[in-house]
Protein backbone atom coordinates (compact mmCIF):
# COMPACT_ATOMS: atom_id res chain seq x y z
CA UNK A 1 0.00 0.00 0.00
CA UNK A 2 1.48 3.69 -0.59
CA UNK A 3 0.28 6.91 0.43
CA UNK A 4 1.67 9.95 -0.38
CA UNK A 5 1.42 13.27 1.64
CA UNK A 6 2.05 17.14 0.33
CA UNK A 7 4.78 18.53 2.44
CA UNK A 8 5.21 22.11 3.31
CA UNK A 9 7.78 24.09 1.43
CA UNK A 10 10.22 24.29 4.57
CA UNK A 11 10.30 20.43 5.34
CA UNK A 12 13.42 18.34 4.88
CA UNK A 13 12.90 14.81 5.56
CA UNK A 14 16.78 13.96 6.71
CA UNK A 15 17.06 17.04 8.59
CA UNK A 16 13.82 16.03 10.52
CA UNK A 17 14.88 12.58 10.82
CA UNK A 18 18.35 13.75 12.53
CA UNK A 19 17.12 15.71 14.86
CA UNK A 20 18.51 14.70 17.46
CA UNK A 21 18.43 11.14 19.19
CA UNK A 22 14.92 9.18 18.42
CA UNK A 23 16.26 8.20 15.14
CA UNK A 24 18.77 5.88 16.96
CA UNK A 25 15.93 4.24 19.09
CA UNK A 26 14.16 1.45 17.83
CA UNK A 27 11.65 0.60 16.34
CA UNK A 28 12.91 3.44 13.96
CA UNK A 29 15.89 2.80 10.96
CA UNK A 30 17.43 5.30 8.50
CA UNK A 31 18.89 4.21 5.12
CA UNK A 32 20.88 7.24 3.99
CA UNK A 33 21.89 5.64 0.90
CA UNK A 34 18.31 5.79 0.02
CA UNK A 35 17.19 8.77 2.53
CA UNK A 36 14.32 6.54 3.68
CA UNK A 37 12.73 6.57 7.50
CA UNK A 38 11.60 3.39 8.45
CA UNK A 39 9.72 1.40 11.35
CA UNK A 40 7.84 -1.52 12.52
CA UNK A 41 4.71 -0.69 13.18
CA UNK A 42 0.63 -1.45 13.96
CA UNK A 43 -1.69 0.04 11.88
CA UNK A 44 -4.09 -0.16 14.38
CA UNK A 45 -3.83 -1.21 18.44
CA UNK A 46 -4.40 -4.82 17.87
CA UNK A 47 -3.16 -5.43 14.39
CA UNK A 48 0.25 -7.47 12.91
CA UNK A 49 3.33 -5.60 12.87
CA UNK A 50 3.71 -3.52 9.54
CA UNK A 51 6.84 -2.63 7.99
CA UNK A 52 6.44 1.16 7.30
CA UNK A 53 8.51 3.52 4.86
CA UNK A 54 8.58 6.73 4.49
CA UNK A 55 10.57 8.78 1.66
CA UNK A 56 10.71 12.66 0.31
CA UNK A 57 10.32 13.19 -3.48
CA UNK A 58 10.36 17.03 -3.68
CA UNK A 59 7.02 18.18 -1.82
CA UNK A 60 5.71 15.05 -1.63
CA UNK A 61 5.97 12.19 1.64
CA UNK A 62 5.69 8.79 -0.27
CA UNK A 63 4.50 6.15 3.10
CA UNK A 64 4.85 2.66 1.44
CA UNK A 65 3.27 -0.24 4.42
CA UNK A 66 4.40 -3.38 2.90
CA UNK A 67 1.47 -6.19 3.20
CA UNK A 68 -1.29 -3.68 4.18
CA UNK A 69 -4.59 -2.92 2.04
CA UNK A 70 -4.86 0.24 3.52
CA UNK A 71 -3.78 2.85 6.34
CA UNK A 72 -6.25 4.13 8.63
CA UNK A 73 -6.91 7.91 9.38
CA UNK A 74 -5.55 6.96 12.87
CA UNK A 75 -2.09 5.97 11.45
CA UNK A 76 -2.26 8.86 9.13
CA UNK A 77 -2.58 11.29 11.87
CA UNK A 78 0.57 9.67 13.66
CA UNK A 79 2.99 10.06 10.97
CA UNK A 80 1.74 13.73 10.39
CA UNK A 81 2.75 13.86 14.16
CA UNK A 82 6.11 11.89 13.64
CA UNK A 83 7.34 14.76 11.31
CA UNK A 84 5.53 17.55 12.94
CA UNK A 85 3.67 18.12 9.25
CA UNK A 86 1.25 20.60 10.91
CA UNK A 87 3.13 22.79 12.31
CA UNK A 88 3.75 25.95 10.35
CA UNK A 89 7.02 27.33 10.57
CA UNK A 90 6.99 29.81 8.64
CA UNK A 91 7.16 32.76 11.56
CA UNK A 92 9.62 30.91 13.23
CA UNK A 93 11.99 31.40 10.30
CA UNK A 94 11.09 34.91 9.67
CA UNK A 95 12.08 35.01 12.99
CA UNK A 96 15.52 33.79 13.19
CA UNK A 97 16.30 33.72 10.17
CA UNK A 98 20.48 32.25 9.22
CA UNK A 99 21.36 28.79 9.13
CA UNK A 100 17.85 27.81 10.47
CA UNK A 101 15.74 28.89 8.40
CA UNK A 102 17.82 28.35 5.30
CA UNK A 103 18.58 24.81 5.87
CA UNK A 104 14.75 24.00 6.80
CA UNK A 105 15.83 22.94 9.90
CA UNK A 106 12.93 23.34 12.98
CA UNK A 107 10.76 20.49 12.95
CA UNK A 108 11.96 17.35 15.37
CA UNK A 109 11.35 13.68 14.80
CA UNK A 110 8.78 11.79 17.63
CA UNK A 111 7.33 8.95 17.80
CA UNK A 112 3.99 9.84 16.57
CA UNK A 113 2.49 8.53 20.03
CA UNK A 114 3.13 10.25 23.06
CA UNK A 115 3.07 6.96 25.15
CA UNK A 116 6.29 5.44 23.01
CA UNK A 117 7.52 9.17 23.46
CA UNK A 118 7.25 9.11 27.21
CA UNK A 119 8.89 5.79 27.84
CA UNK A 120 11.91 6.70 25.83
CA UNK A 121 12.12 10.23 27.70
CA UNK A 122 11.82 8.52 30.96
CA UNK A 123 14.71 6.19 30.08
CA UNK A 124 16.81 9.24 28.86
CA UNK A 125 16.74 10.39 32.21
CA UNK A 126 20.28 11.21 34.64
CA UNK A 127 21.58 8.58 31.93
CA UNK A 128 23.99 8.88 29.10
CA UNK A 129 22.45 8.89 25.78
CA UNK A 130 23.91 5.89 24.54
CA UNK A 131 23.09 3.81 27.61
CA UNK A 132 19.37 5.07 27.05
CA UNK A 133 19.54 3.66 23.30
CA UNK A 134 20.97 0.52 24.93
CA UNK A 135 18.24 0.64 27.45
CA UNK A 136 15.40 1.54 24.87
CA UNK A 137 16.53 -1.35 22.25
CA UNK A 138 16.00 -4.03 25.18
CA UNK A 139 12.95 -2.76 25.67
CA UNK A 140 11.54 -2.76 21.87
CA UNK A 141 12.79 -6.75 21.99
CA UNK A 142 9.27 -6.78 24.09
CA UNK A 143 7.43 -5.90 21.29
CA UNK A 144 5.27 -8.05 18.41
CA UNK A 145 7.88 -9.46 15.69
CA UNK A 146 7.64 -8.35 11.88
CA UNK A 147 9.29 -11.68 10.68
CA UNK A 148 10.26 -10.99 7.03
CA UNK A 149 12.62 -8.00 8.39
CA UNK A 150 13.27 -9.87 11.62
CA UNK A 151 12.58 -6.50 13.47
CA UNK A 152 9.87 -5.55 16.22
CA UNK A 153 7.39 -3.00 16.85
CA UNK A 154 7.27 -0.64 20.23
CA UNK A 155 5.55 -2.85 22.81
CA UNK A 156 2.53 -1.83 23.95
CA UNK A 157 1.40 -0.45 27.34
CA UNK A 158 -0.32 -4.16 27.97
CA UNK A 159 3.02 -5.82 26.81
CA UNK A 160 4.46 -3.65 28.58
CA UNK A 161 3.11 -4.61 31.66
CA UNK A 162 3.19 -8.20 31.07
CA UNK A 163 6.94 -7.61 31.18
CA UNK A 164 6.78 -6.74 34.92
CA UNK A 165 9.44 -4.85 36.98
CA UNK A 166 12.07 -7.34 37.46
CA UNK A 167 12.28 -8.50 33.94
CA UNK A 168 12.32 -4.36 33.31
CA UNK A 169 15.15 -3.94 35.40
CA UNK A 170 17.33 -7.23 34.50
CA UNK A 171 16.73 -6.98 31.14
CA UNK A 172 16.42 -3.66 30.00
CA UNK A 173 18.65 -2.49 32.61
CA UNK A 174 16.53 0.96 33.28
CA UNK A 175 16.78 0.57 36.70
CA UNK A 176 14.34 3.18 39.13
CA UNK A 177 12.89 3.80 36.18
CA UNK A 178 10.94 0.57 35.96
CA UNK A 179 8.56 1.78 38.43
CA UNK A 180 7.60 4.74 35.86
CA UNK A 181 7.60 2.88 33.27
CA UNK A 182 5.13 0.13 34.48
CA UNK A 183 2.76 2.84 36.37
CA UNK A 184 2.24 4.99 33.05
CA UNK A 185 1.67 1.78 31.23
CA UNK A 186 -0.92 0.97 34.00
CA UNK A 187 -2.68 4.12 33.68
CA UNK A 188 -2.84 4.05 30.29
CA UNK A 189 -3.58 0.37 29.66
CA UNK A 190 -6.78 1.01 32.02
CA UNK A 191 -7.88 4.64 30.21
CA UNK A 192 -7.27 5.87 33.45
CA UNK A 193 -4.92 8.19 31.71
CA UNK A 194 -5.99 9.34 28.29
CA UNK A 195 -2.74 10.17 26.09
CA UNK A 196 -4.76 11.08 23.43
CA UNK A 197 -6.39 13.94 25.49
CA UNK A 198 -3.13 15.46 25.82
CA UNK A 199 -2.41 15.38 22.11
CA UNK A 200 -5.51 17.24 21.86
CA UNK A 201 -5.31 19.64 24.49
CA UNK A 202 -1.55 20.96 22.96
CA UNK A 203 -3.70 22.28 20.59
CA UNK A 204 -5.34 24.90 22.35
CA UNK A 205 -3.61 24.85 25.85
CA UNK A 206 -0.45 27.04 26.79
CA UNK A 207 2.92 25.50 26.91
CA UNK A 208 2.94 25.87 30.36
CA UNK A 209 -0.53 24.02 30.89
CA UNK A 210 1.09 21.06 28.89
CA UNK A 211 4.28 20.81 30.95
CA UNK A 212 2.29 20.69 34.00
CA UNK A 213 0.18 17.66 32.06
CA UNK A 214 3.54 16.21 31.26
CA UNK A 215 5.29 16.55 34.86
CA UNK A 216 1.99 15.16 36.81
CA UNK A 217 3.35 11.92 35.26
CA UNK A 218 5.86 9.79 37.25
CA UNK A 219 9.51 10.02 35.81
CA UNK A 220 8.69 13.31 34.05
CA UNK A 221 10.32 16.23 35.68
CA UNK A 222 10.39 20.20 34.52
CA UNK A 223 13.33 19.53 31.67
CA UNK A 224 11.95 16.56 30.37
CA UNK A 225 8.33 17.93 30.38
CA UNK A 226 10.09 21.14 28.03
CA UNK A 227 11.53 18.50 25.89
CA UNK A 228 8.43 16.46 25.14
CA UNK A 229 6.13 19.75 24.74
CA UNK A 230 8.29 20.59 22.25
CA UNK A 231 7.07 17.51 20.75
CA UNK A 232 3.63 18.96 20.95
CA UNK A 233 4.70 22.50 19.59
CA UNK A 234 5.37 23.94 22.81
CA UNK A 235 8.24 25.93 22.28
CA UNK A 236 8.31 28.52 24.39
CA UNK A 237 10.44 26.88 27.02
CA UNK A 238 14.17 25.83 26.54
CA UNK A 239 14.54 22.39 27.99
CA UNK A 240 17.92 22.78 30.36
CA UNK A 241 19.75 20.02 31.64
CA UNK A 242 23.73 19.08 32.17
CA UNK A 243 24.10 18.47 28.42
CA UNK A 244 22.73 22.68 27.51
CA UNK A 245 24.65 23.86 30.53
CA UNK A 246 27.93 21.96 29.33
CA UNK A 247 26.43 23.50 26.07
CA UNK A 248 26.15 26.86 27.42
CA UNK A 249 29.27 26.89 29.15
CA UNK A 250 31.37 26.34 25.98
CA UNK A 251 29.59 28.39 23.67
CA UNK A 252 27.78 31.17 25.58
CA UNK A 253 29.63 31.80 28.89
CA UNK A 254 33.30 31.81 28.15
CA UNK A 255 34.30 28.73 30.38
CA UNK A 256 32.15 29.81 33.09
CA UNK A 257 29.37 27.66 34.54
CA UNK A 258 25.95 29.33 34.09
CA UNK A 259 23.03 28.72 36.46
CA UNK A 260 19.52 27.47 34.35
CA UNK A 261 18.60 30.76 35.33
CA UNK A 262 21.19 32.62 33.11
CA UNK A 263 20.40 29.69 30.34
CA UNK A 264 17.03 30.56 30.01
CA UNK A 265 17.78 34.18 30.47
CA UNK A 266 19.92 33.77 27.03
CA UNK A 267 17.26 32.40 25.21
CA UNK A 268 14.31 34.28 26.31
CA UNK A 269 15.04 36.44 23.33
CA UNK A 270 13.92 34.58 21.07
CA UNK A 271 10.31 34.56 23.05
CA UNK A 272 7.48 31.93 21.78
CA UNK A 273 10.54 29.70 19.60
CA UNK A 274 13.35 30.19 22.20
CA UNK A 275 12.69 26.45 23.02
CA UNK A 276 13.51 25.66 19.55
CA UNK A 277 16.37 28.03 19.03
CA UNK A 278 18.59 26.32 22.44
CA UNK A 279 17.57 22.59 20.38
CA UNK A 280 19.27 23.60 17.23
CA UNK A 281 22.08 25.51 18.86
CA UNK A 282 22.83 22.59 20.89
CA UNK A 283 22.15 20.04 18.43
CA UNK A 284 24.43 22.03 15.94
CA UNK A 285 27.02 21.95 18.63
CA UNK A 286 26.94 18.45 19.06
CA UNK A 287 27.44 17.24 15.64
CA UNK A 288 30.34 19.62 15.25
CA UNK A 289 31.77 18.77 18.14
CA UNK A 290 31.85 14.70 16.29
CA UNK A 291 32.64 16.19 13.17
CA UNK A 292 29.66 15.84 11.26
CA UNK A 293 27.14 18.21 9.62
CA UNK A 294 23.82 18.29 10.84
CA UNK A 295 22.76 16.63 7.73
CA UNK A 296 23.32 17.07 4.50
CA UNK A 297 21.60 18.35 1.50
């Protein structure tokens, strides 16, 4: 089955895609000899795992599901969300103009569900990156097998659970973090807690109203709620932990250690996008700091 999207006249699929970490988290995969996105998925809650592909030609997102007759709304909406496709960024380049706007560069990749972007936030938490990837892939060996690419889809909050802690811990190796895990797949397995609800909310609710959604959750505290409302548009907020300040440090303060304060002071300039500024600063800093660009053309 293939589907294919109109993309807005800023959007760069690689430069999405490489936005920062998700893309080394399964379930998702990049081919850059082909520039395609790819990921196991379920078209719907209950159904087989799908391999999905997704490719840029021009203005156009070509989303080939290999074995599926079709692809429902629901999915639809989620890789529209995956790519941040609705967002209109457009002011934001106006805004700040330079390498940002010129390279396209401003929307950031997510899961397309907020619960598969909570868990791997909660795991990225007082942990190095690449342990969280390490921690992350365990946990995606809990999820339904797509047999013809021998890879797996995200587990669900009900797989999740039937994990259990100990298995979490041993296996995974996420530690405290378990305990998080396992409660918001509790809540959400139940519809205690309605993940949906806060999609729909970002819509219409302030950034702040979202973060204090996002930090009522266990394992979510005030940086890690700015990061994941930026994957709801909320920008507004720079999302400051050791990383920015070794960031800031370097690049902003001379050698000197700045307090979050003076972080966010910096970037309050740059008012309702200063969230996204400080991610594409730091980002940027990152890959030169490896010696890489932040993508290419």
């Amino acid at each position: 089955m293939k589907l294919e999207f109109a993309l807005p006249a800023d959007f760069h699929l690689g430069r999405t895609v490489h936005s920062h970490g998700f893309i080394d988290t399964v379930p998702f995969a990049w081919d850059e000899a082909t520039s395609t996105l790819s990921r196991i998925d379920r078209l719907t809650p209950k159904g087989p795992p799908k391999l999905v592909r997704l490719k840029q030609s021009r203005r156009t997102l070509v989303v080939e599901v290999d074995g599926a007759t079709k692809i429902p709304e629901a999915y639809q909406r989620r890789i529209r969300r995956m790519l941040q496709l609705h967002l209109d960024l457009r002011p934001f380049h106006r805004s700040v103009g330079g390498w940002i706007a010129k390279g396209k560069y401003g929307r950031v990749l997510r899961a397309g569900e907020l619960y598969e972007d909570l868990v791997k936030a909660i795991c990225g938490t007082n942990i190095l990156w690449k342990q969280a990837v390490k921690c992350i892939a365990k946990i995606g060996e809990f999820g339904p097998l797509h047999r013809a690419s021998g890879r797996r889809a995200f587990p669900s909050p009900t797989e999740m659970l039937l994990v259990g802690e100990q298995r979490l811990r041993d296996h995974a190796r996420v530690g405290y973090r378990a305990q998080a895990i396992l409660e918001l797949s509790k809540r959400v397995a139940s519809g205690e807690l309605d993940l949906e609800a806060i999609e729909a909310a970002a819509l219409t609710e302030s950034g702040d109203q979202i973060r204090k959604r996002l930090t009522a959750l266990r394992g979510i505290g005030p940086s890690t709620a700015c990061y994941l409302a930026s994957f709801l548009g909320k920008f507004d907020r720079p999302s400051i932990d050791s990383a920015v300040l070794a960031f800031a440090e370097v690049r902003l303060f001379e050698g000197r250690r700045p307090s979050v304060r003076e972080v966010e002071a910096h970037f309050q300039q740059y008012g309702e996008w200063q969230g996204l500024v400080s991610w594409w600063e730091v980002w940027r800093n990152y890959t030169e700091r490896d010696g890489r660009e932040l993508h290419a053309p």
